[in-house]
N, C-alpha and C. Protein backbone atom coordinates (compact mmCIF):
# COMPACT_ATOMS: atom_id res chain seq x y z
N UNK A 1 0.84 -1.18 0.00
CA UNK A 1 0.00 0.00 0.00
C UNK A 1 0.89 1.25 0.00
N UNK A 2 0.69 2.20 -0.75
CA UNK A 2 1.63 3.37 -1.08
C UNK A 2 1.07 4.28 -0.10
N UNK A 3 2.04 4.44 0.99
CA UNK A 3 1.58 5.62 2.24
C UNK A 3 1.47 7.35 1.72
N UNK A 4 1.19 7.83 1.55
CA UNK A 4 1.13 9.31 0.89
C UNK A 4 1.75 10.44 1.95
N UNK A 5 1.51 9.72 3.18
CA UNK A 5 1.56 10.43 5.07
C UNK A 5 3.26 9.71 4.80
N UNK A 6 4.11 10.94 5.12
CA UNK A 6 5.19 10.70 5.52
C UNK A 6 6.17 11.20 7.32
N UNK A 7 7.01 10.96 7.32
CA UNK A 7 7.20 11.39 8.88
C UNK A 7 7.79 13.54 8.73
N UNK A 8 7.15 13.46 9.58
CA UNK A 8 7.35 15.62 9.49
C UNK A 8 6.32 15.90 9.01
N UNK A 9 5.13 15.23 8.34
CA UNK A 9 3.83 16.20 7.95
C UNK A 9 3.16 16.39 8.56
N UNK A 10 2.26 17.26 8.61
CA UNK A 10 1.22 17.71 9.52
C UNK A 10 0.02 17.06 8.97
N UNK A 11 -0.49 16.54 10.00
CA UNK A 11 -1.79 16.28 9.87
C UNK A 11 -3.24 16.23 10.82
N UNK A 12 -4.38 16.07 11.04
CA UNK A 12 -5.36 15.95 11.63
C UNK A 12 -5.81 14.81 11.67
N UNK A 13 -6.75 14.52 13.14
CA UNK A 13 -6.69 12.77 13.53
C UNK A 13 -8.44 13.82 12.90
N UNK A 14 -9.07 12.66 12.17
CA UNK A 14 -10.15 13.07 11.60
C UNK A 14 -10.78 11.64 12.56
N UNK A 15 -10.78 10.74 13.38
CA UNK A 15 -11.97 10.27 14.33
C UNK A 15 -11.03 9.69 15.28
N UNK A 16 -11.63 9.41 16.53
CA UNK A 16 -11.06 8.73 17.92
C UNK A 16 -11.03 9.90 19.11
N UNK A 17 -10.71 9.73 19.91
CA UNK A 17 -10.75 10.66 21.16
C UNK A 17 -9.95 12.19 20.58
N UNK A 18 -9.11 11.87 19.70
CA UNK A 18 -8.05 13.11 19.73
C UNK A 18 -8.81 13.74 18.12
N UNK A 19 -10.01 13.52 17.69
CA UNK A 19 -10.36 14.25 16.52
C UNK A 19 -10.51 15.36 16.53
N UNK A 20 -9.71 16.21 15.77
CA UNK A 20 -9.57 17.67 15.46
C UNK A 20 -8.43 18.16 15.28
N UNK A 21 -7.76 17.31 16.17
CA UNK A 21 -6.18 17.26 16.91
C UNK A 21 -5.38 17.94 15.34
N UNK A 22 -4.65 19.32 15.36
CA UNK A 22 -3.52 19.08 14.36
C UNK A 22 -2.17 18.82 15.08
N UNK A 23 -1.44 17.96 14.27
CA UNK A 23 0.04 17.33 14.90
C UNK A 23 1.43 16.96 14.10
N UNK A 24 2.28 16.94 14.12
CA UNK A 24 3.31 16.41 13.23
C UNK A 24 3.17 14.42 13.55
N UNK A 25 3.69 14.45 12.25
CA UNK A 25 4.21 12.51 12.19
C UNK A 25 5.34 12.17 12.80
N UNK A 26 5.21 11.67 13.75
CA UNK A 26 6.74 10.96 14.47
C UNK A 26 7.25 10.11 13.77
N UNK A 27 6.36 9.04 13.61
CA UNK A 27 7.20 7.42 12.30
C UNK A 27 5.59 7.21 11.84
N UNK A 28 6.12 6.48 10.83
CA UNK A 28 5.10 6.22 9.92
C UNK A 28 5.23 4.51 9.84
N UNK A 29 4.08 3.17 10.34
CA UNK A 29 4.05 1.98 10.35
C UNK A 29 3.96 1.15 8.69
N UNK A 30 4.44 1.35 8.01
CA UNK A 30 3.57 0.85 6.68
C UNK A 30 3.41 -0.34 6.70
N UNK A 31 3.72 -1.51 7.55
CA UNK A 31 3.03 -2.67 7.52
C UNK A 31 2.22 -2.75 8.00
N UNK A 32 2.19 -2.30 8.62
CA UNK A 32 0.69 -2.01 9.86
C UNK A 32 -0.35 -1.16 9.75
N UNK A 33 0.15 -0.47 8.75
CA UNK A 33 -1.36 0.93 8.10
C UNK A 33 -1.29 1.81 9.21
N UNK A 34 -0.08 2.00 9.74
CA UNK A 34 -0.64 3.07 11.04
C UNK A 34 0.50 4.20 11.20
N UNK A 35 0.13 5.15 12.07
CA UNK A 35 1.21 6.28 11.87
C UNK A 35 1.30 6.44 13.46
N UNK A 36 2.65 7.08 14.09
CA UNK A 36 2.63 7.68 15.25
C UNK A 36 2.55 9.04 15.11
N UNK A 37 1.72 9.87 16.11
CA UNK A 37 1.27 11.41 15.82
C UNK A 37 1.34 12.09 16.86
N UNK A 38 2.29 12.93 17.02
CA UNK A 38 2.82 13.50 18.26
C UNK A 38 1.84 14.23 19.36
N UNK A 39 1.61 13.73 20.45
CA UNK A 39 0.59 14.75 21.09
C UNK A 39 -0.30 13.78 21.73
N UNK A 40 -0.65 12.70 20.40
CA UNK A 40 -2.03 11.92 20.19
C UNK A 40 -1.89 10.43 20.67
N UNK A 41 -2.77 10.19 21.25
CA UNK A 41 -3.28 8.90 21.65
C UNK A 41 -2.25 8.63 22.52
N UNK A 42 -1.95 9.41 23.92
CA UNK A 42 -0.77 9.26 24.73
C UNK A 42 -1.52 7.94 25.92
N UNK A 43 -0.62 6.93 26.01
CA UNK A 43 -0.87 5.91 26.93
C UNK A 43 0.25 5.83 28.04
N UNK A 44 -0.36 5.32 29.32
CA UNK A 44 0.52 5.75 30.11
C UNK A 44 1.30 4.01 30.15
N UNK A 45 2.67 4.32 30.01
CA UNK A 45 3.27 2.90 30.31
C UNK A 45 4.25 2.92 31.29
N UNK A 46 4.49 1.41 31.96
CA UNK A 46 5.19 1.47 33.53
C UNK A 46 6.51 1.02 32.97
N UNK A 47 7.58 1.79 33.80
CA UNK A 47 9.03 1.25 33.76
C UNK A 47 9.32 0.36 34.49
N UNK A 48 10.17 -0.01 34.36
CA UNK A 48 10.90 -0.81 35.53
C UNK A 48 11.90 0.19 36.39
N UNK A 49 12.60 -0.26 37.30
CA UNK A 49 13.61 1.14 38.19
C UNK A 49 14.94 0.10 37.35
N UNK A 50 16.00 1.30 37.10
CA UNK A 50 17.37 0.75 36.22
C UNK A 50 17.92 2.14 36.49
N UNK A 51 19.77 1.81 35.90
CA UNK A 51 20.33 2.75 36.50
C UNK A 51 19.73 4.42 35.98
N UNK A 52 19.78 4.33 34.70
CA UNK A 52 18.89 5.27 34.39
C UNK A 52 17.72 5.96 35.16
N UNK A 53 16.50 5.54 35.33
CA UNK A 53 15.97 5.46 36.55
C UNK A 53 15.47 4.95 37.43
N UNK A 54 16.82 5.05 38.99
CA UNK A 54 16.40 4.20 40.16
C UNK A 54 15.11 4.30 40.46
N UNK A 55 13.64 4.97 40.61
CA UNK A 55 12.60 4.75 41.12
C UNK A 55 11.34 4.25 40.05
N UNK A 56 11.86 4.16 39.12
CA UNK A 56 10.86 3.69 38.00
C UNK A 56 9.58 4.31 37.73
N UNK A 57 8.42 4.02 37.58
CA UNK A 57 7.45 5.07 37.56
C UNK A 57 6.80 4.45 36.23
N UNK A 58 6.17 5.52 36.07
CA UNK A 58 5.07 5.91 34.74
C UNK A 58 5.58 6.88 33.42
N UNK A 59 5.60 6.22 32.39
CA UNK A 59 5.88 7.12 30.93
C UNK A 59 5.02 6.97 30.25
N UNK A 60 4.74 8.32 29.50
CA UNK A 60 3.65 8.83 28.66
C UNK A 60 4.03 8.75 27.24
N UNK A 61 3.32 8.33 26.54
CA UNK A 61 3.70 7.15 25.15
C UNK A 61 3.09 7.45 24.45
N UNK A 62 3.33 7.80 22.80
CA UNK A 62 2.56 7.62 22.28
C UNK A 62 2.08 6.87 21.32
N UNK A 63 1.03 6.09 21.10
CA UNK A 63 0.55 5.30 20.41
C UNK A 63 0.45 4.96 19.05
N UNK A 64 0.33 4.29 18.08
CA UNK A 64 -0.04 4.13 17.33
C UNK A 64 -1.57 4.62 16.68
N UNK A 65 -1.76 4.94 15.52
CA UNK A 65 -3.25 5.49 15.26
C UNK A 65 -3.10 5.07 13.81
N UNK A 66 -4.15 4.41 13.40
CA UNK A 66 -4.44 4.29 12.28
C UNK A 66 -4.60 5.17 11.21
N UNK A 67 -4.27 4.55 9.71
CA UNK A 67 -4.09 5.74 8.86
C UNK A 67 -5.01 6.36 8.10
N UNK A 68 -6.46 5.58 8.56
CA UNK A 68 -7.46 5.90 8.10
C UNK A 68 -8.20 7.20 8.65
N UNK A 69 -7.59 6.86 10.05
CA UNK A 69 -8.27 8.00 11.00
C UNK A 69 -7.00 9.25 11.06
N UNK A 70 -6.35 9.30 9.85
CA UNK A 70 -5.57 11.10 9.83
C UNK A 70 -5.75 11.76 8.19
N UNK A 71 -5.68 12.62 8.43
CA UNK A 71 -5.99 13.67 7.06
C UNK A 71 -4.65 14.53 6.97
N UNK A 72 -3.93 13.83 5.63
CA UNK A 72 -2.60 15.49 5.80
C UNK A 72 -3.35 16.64 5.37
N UNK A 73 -2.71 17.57 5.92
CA UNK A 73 -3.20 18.85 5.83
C UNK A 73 -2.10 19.93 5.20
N UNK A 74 -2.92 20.09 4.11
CA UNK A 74 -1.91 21.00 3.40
C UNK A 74 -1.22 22.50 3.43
N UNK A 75 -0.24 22.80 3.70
CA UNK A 75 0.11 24.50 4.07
C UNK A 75 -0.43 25.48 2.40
N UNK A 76 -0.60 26.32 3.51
CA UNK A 76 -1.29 27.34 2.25
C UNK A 76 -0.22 28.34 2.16
């Protein structure tokens, strides 16, 4: 499938919780039909504690979103 959405474009999540959302492309999945979109669909995921960081905790992630649900948006 020929992706048209490349990584650095701007685009809009046109359905899901974050619709309206405009955002840049972080990576683009092409086996998977899906794009990562900065901002959007943030999930919270648990670390482990490592030297990096001794108390471990919670990181804010962002997800994958399908490529059906973004619209590039063109500069005028």
């Amino acid at each position: 499938m020929a992706m048209k959405i490349k990584k650095g474009d701007t685009i809009e999540v046109i359905a899901g919780d974050d619709k309206g959302k405009k955002a840049e492309v972080l990576a683009v999945l092409p086996a998977k039909g899906q794009v990562i979109v900065a901002g959007c669909k943030i999930a919270k995921k648990t670390v482990k504690p490592s030297e990096n960081n001794p108390k471990g905790g919670f990181e804010n992630k962002e997800m994958p979103i399908n490529i059906s649900n973004v619209r590039k948006v063109e500069a005028l």
